[in-house]
N, C-alpha and C. Protein backbone atom coordinates (compact mmCIF):
# COMPACT_ATOMS: atom_id res chain seq x y z
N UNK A 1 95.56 88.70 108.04
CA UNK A 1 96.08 90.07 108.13
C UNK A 1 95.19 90.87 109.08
N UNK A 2 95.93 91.58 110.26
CA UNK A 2 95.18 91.91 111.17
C UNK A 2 95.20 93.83 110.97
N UNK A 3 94.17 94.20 111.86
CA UNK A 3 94.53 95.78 111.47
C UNK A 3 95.37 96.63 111.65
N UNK A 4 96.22 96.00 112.63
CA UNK A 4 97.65 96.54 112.74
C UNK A 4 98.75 96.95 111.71
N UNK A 5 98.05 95.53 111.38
CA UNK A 5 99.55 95.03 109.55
C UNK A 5 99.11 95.80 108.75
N UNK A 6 97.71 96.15 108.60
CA UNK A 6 97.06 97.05 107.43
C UNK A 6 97.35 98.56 107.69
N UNK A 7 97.36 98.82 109.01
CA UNK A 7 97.30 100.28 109.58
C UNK A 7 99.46 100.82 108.82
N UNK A 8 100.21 100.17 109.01
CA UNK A 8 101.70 99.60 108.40
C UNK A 8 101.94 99.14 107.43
N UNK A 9 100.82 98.44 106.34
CA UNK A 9 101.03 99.29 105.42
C UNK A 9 100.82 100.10 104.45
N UNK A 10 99.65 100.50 105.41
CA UNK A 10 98.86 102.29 104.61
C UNK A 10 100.25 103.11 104.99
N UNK A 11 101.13 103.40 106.29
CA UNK A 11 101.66 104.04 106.27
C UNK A 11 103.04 103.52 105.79
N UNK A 12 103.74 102.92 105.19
CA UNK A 12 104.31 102.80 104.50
C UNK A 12 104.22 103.31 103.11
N UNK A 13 103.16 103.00 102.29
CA UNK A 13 102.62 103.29 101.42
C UNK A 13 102.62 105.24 101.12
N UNK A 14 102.20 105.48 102.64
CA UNK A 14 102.07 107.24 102.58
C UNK A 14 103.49 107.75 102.65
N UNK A 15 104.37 106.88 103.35
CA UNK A 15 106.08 107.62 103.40
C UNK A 15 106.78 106.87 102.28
N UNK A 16 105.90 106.02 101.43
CA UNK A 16 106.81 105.70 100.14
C UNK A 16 107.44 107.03 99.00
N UNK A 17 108.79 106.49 98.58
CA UNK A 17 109.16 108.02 97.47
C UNK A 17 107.99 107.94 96.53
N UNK A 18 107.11 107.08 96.00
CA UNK A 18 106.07 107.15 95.24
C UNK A 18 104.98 107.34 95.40
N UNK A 19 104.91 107.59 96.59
CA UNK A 19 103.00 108.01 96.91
C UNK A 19 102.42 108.92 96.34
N UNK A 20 101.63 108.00 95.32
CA UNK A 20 100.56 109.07 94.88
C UNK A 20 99.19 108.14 94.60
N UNK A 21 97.94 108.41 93.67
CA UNK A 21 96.98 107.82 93.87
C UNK A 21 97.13 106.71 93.73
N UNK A 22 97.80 106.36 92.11
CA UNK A 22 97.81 105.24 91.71
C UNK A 22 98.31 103.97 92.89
N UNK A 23 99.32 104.44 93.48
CA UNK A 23 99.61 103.69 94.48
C UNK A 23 98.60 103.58 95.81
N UNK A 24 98.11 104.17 96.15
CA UNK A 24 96.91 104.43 97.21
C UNK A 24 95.81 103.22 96.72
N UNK A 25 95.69 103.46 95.52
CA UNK A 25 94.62 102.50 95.12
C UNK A 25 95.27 101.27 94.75
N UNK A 26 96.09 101.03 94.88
CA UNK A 26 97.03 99.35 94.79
C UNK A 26 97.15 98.93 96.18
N UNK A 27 97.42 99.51 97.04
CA UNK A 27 97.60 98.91 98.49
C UNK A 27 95.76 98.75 98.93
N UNK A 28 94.64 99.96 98.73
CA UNK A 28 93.51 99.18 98.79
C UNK A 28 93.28 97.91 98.76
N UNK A 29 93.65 97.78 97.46
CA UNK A 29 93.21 97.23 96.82
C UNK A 29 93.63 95.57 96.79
N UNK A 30 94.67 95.51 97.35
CA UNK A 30 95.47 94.36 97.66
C UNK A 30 95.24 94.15 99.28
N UNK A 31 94.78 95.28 99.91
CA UNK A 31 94.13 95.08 101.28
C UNK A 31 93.08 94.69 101.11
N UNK A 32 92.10 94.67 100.50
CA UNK A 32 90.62 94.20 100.29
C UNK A 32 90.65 93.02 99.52
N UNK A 33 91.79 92.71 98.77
CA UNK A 33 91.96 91.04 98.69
C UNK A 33 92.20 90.44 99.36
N UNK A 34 93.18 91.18 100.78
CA UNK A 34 93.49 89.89 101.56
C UNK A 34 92.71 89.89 102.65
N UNK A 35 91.84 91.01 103.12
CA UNK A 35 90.60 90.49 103.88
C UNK A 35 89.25 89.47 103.27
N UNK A 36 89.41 89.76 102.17
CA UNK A 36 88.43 88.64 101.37
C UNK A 36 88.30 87.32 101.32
N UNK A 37 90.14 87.09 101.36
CA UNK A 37 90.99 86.09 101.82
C UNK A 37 90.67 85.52 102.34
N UNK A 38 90.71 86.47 104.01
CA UNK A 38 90.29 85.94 105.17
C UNK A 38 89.23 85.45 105.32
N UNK A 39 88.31 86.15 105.15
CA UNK A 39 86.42 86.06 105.07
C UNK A 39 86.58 84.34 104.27
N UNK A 40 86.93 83.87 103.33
CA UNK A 40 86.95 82.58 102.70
C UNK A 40 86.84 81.31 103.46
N UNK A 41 88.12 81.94 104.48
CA UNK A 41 88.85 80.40 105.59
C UNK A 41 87.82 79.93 106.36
């Protein structure tokens, strides 16, 4: 996952009908798993 894909979908995330924290901190948070991911390979 490159920073493009991440930059798409923070903003997805911000024009979702549900954006609010809880969700802010789920897309983190699932972004910092899949760079972790990466870091592994």
């Amino acid at each position: 996952m490159n920073s493009r894909s991440i930059n798409s979908e923070i903003k997805k995330g911000a024009q979702g009908p549900f954006c609010n924290k809880i969700d802010i901190k789920l897309i983190i948070s699932h972004l910092q798993e899949n760079l972790y991911n990466d870091f592994q390979k």
